[in-house]
N, C-alpha and C. Protein backbone atom coordinates (compact mmCIF):
# COMPACT_ATOMS: atom_id res chain seq x y z
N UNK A 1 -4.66 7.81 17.57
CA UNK A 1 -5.16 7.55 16.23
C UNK A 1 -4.34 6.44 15.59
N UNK A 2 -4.83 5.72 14.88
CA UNK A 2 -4.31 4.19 14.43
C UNK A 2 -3.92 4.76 13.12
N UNK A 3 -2.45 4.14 12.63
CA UNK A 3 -1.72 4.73 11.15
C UNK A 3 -2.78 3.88 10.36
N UNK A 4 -2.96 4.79 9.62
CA UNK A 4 -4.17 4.26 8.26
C UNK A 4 -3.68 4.63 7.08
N UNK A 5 -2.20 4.45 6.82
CA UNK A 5 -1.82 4.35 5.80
C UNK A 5 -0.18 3.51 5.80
N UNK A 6 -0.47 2.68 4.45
CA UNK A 6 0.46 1.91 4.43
C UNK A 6 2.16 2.36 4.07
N UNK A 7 2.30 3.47 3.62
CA UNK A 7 3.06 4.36 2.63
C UNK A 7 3.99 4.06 3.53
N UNK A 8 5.60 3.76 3.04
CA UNK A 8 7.05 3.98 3.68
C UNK A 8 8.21 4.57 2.88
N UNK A 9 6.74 5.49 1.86
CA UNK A 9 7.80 6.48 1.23
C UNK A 9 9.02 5.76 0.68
N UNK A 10 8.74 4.52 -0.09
CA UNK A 10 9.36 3.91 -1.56
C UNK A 10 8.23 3.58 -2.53
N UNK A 11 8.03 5.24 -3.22
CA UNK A 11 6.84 4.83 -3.98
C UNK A 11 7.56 4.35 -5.78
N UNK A 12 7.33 2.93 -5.60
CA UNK A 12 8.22 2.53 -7.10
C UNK A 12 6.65 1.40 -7.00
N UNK A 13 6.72 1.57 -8.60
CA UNK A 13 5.39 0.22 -8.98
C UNK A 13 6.16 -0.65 -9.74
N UNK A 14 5.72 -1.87 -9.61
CA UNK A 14 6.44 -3.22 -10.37
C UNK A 14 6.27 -3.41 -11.25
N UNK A 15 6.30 -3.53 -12.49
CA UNK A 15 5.86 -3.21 -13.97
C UNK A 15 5.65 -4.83 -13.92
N UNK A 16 5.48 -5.53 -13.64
CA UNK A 16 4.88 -6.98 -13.52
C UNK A 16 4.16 -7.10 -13.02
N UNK A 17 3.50 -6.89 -11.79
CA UNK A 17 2.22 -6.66 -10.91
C UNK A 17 1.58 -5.75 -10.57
N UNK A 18 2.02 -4.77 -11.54
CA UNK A 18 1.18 -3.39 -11.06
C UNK A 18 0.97 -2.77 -9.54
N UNK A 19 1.83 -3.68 -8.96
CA UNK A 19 1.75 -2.93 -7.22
C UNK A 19 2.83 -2.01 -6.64
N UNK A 20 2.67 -0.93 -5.93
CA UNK A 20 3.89 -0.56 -4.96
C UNK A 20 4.90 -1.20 -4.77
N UNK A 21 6.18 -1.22 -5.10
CA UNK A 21 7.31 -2.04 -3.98
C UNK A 21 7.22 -1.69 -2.64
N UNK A 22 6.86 -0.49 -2.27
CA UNK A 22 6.80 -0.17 -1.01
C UNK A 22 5.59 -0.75 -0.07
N UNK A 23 4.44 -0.35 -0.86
CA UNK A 23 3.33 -0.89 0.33
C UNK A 23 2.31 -1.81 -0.31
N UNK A 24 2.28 -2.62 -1.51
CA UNK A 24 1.64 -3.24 -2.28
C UNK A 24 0.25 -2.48 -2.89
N UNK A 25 0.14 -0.96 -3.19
CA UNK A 25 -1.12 -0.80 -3.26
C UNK A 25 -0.96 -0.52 -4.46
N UNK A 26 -2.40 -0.17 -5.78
CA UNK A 26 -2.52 -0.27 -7.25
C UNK A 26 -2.00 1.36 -7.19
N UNK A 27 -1.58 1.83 -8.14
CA UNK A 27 -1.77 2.95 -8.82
C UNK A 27 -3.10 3.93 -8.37
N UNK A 28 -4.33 3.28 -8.96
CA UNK A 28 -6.29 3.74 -8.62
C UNK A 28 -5.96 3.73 -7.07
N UNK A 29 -5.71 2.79 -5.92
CA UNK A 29 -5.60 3.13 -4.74
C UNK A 29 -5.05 4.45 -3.81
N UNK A 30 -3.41 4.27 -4.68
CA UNK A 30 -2.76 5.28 -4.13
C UNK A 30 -3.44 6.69 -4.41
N UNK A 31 -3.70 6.55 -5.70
CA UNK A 31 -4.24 8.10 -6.13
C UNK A 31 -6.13 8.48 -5.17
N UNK A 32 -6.44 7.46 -5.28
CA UNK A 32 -7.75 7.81 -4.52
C UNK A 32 -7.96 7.52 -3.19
N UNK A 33 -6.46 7.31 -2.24
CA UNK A 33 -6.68 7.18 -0.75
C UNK A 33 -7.02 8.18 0.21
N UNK A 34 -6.36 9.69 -0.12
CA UNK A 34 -7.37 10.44 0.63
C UNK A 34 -8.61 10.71 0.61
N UNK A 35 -9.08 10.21 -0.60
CA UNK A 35 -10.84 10.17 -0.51
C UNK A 35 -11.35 9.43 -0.14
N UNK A 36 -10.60 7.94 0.25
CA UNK A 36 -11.39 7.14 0.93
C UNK A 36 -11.65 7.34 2.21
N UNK A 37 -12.65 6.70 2.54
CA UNK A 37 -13.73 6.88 3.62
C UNK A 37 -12.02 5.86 4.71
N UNK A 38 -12.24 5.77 6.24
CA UNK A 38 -10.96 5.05 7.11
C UNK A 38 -11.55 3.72 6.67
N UNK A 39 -12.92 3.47 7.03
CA UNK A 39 -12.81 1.72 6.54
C UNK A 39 -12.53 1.08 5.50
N UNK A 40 -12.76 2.06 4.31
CA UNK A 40 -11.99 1.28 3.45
C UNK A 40 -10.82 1.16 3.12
N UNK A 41 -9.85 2.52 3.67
CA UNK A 41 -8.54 2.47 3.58
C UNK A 41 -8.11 1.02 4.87
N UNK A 42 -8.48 1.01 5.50
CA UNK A 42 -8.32 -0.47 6.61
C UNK A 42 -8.75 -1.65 6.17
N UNK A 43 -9.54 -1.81 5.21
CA UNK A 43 -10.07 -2.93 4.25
C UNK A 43 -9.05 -3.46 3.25
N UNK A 44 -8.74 -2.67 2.62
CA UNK A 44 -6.92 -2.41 1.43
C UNK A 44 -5.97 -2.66 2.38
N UNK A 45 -5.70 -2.46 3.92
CA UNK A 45 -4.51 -2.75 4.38
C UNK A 45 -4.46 -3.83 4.63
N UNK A 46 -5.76 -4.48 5.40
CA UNK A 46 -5.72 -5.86 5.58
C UNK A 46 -5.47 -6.58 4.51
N UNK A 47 -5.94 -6.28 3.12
CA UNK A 47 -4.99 -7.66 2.21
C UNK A 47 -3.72 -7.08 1.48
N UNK A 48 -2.96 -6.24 2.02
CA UNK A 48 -1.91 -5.81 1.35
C UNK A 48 -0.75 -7.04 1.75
N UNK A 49 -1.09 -7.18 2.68
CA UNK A 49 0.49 -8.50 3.25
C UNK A 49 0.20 -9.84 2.21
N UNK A 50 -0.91 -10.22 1.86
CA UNK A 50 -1.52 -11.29 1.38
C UNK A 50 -1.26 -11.05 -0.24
N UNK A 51 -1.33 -9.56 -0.51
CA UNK A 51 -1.70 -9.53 -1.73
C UNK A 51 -0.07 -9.31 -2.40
N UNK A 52 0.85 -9.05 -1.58
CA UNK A 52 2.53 -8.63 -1.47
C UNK A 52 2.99 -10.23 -1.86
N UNK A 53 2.47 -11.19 -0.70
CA UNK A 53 2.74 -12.62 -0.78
C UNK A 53 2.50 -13.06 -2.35
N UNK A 54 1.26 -12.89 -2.32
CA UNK A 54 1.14 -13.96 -3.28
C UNK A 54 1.44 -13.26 -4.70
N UNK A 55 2.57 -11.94 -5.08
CA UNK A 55 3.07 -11.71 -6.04
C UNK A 55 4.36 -11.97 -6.13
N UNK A 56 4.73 -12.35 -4.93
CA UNK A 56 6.30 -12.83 -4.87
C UNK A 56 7.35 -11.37 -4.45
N UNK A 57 6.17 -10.74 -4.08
CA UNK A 57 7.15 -9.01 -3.49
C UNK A 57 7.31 -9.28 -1.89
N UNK A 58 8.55 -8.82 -1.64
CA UNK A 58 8.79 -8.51 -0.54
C UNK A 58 8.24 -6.74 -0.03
N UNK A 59 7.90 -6.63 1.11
CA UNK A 59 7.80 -4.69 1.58
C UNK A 59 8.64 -4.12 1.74
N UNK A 60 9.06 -3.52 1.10
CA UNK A 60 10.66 -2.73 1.15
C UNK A 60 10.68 -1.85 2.28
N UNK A 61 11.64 -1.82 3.07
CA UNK A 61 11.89 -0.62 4.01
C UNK A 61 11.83 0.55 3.78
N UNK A 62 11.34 1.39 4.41
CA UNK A 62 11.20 2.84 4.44
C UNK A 62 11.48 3.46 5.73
N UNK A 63 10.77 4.97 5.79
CA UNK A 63 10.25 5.41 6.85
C UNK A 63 9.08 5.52 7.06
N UNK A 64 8.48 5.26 7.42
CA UNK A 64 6.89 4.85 7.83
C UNK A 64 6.27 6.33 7.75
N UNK A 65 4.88 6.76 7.07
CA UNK A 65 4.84 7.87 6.94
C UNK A 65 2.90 7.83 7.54
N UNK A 66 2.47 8.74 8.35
CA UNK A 66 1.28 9.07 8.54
C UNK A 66 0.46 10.13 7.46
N UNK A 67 -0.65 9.46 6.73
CA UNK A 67 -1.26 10.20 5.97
C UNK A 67 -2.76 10.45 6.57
């Protein structure tokens, strides 16, 4: 089974971009990811690196967590 979640368990939000430090996702995401359907949680991962970039966040280390 392919990890379908971004989470590394540093859940802190950036009060400037409204994203995760840990995995770039919104607030509305995190809270409604177990209801999402897998493609769309794989849709949100694909622009999380892009969407990390272009706020000027780095992905903070964690431990990588399966949800």
């Amino acid at each position: 089974m392919s990890k379908e979640t971004p989470c590394v368990a540093v859940c802190m939000i950036d009060p400037r971009t409204k994203l995760c430090f840990g995995c770039g996702r919104t607030l509305p995401e995190i809270a409604r990811w177990h209801a999402m359907e897998s493609t769309e949680r794989l849709a949100v991962m694909a622009l999380l690196p892009s969407r990390m970039a272009n706020a000027g966040l780095q992905p903070m280390a964690g431990s990588p967590r399966r949800a």
